[in-house]
Protein backbone atom coordinates (compact mmCIF):
# COMPACT_ATOMS: atom_id res chain seq x y z
CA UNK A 1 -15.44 24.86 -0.24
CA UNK A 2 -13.69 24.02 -3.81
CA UNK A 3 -15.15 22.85 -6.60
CA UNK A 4 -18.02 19.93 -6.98
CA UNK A 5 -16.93 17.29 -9.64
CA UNK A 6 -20.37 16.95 -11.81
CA UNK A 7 -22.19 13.56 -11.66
CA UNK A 8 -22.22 11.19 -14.27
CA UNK A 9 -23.55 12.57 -18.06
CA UNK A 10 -22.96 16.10 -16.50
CA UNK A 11 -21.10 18.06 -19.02
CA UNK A 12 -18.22 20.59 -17.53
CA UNK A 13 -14.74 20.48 -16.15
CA UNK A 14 -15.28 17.68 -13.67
CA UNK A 15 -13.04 16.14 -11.22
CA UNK A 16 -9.80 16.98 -13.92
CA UNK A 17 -9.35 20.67 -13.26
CA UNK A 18 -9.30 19.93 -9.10
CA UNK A 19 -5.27 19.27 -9.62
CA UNK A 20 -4.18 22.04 -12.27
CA UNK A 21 -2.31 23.91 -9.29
CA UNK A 22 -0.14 20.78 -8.99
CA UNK A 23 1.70 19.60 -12.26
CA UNK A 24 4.19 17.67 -10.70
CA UNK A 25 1.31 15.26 -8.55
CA UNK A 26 0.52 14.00 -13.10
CA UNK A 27 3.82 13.30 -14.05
CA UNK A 28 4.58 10.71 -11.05
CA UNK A 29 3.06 7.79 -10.84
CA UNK A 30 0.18 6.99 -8.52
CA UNK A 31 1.60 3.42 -7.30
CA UNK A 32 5.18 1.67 -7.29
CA UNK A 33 4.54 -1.94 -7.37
CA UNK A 34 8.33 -3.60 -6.52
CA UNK A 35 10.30 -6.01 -8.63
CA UNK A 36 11.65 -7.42 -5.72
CA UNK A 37 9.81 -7.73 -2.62
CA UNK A 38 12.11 -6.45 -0.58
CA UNK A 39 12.14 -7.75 3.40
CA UNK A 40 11.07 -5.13 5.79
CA UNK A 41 10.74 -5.60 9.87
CA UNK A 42 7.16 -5.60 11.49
CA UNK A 43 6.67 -4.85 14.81
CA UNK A 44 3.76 -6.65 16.06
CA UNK A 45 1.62 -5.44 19.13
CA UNK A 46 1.26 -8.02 21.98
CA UNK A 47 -2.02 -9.26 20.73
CA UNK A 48 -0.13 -10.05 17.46
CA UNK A 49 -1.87 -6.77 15.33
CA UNK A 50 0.99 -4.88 12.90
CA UNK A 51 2.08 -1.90 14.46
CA UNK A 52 5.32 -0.63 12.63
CA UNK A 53 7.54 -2.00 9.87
CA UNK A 54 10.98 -1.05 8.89
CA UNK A 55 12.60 -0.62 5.48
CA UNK A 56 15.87 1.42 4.52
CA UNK A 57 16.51 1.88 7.71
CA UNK A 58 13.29 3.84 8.62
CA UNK A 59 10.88 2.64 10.95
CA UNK A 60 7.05 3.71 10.76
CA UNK A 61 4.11 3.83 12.67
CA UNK A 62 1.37 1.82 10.58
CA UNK A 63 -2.52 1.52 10.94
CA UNK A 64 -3.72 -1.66 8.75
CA UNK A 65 -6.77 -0.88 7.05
CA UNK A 66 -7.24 -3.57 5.44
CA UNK A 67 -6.22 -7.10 5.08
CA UNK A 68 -6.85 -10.27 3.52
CA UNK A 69 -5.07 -13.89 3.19
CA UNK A 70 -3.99 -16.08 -0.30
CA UNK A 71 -3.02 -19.31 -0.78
CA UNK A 72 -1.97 -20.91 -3.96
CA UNK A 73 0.67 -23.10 -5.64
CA UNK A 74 2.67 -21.66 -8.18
CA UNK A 75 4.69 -23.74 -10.58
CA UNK A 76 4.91 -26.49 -7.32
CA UNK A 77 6.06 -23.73 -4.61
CA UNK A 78 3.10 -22.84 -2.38
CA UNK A 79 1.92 -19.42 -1.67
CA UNK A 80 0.53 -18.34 1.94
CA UNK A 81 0.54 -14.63 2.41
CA UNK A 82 -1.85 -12.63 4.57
CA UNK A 83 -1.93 -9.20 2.83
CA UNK A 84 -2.23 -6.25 5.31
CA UNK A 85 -2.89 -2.27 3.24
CA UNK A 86 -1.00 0.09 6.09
CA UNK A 87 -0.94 3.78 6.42
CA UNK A 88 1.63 5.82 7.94
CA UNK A 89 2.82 9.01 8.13
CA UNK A 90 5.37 8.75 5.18
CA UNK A 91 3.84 5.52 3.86
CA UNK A 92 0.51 4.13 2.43
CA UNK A 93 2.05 0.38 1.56
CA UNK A 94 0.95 -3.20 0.78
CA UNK A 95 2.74 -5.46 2.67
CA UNK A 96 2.85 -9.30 3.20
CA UNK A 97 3.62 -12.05 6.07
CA UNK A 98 4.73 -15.07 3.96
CA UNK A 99 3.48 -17.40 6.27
CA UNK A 100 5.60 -20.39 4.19
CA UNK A 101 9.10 -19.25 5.38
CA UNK A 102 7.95 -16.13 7.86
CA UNK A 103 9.35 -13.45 6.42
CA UNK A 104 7.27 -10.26 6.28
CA UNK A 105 8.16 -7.96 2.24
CA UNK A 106 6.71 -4.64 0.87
CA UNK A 107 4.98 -5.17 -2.07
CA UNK A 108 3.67 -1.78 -3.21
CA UNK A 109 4.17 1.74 -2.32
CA UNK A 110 1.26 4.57 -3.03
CA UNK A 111 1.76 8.12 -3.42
């Protein structure tokens, strides 16, 4: 068993030291958020739950574990998304049905 990060007011190395062995995990960021939401291709399941989506030409198996729906108006153009966090084997993603024109675009990437 490693290391037990101390609780809060505890004084020693903490949670820090855990990653020394891998330098190159602190120099990359922990989350891309895209300029452009790119489009990407969902595969839907026949009851209509996200099972895959494909972007650069690579498809993935995804499990949603979480999602949530916004609506707004911005500057006169409505927003409708439903959000949907997915893991995959390559991926942990945000992704989003716009449900204005019915496009489906990846809005994040997590290392």
């Amino acid at each position: 068993m490693g290391p037990e990060c101390p609780g809060p007011g505890r004084r020693g190395l903490g949670c820090r030291g855990l990653f020394r062995d891998r330098p190159a995990a602190a120099a990359r960021p922990v989350t891309r958020l895209l300029r452009e939401h790119p489009e990407i291709g969902a595969e839907l399941d026949p009851v209509g739950r996200l099972v895959a989506i494909t972007w650069a030409g690579r498809r993935e198996p995804v499990e949603v574990c979480t999602r949530w729906r916004v609506e707004d108006a911005w500057w006169g153009r409505p927003i409708a998304r439903d959000y949907f966090k997915v893991v995959g084997a390559r991926w942990l993603a945000l992704v989003y049905l716009d449900r204005v024109d019915g496009t489906w675009h990846l809005e994040r990437l997590y290392d």
